[in-house]
Protein backbone atom coordinates (compact mmCIF):
# COMPACT_ATOMS: atom_id res chain seq x y z
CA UNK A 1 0.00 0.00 0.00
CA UNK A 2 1.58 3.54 -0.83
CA UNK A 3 1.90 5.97 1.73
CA UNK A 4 -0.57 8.91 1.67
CA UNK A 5 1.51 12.26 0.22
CA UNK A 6 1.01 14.77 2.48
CA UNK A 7 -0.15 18.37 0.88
CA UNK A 8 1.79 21.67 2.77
CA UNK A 9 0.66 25.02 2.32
CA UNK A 10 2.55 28.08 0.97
CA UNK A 11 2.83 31.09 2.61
CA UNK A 12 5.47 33.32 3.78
CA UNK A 13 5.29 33.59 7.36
CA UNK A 14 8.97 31.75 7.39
CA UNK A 15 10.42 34.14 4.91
CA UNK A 16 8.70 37.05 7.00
CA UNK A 17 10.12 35.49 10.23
CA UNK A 18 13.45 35.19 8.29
CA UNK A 19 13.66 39.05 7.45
CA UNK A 20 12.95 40.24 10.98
CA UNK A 21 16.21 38.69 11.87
CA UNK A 22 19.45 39.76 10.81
CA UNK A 23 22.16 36.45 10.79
CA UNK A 24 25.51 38.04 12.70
CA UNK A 25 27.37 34.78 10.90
CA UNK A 26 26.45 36.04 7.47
CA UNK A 27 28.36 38.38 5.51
CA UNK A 28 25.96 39.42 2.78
CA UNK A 29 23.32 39.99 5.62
CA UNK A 30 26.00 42.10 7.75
CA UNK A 31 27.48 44.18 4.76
CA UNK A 32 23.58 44.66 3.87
CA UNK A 33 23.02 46.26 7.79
CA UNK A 34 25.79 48.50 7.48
CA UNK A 35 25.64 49.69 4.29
CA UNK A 36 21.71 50.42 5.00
CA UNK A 37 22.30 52.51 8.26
CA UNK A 38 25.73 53.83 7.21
CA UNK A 39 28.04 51.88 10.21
CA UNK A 40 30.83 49.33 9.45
CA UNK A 41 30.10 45.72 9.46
CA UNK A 42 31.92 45.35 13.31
CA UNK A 43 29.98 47.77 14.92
CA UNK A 44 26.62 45.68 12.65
CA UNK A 45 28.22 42.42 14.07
CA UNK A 46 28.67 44.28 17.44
CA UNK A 47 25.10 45.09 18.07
CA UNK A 48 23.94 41.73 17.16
CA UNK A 49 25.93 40.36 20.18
CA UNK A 50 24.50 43.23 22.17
CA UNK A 51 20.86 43.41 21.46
CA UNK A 52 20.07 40.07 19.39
CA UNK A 53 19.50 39.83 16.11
CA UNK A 54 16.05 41.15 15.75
CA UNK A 55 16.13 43.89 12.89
CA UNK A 56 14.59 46.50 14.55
CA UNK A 57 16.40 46.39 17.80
CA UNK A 58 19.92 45.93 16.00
CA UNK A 59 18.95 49.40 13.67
CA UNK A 60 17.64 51.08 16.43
CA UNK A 61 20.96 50.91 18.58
CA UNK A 62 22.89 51.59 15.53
CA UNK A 63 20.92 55.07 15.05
CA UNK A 64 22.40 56.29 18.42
């Protein structure tokens, strides 16, 4: 007997989840950071180990 294929929804909560996030690890994701609020990729990498790596938080201590 063959096994019933399961049927998964699309929708874009992941990739939604994914761009609230900003991966410290990643280089194209870091060099984007700093070249969006104008700060070099160490002080990008920086606030990631400070505040997390939730977008807002991370631009938001950058702007001080």
């Amino acid at each position: 007997m063959a096994a019933a294929k399961k049927t998964t929804k699309k929708t874009a909560r992941g990739r939604n989840q994914d761009r609230a996030k900003v991966a410290g690890g990643q280089k194209y994701e870091v060099g984007y950071e700093a070249k969006k609020t104008g700060r070099s990729a160490s002080a990008v990498k920086k606030a990631v180990k400070k505040v997390g790596n939730t977008r807002k938080r991370v631009e938001k201590h950058l702007a001080r």
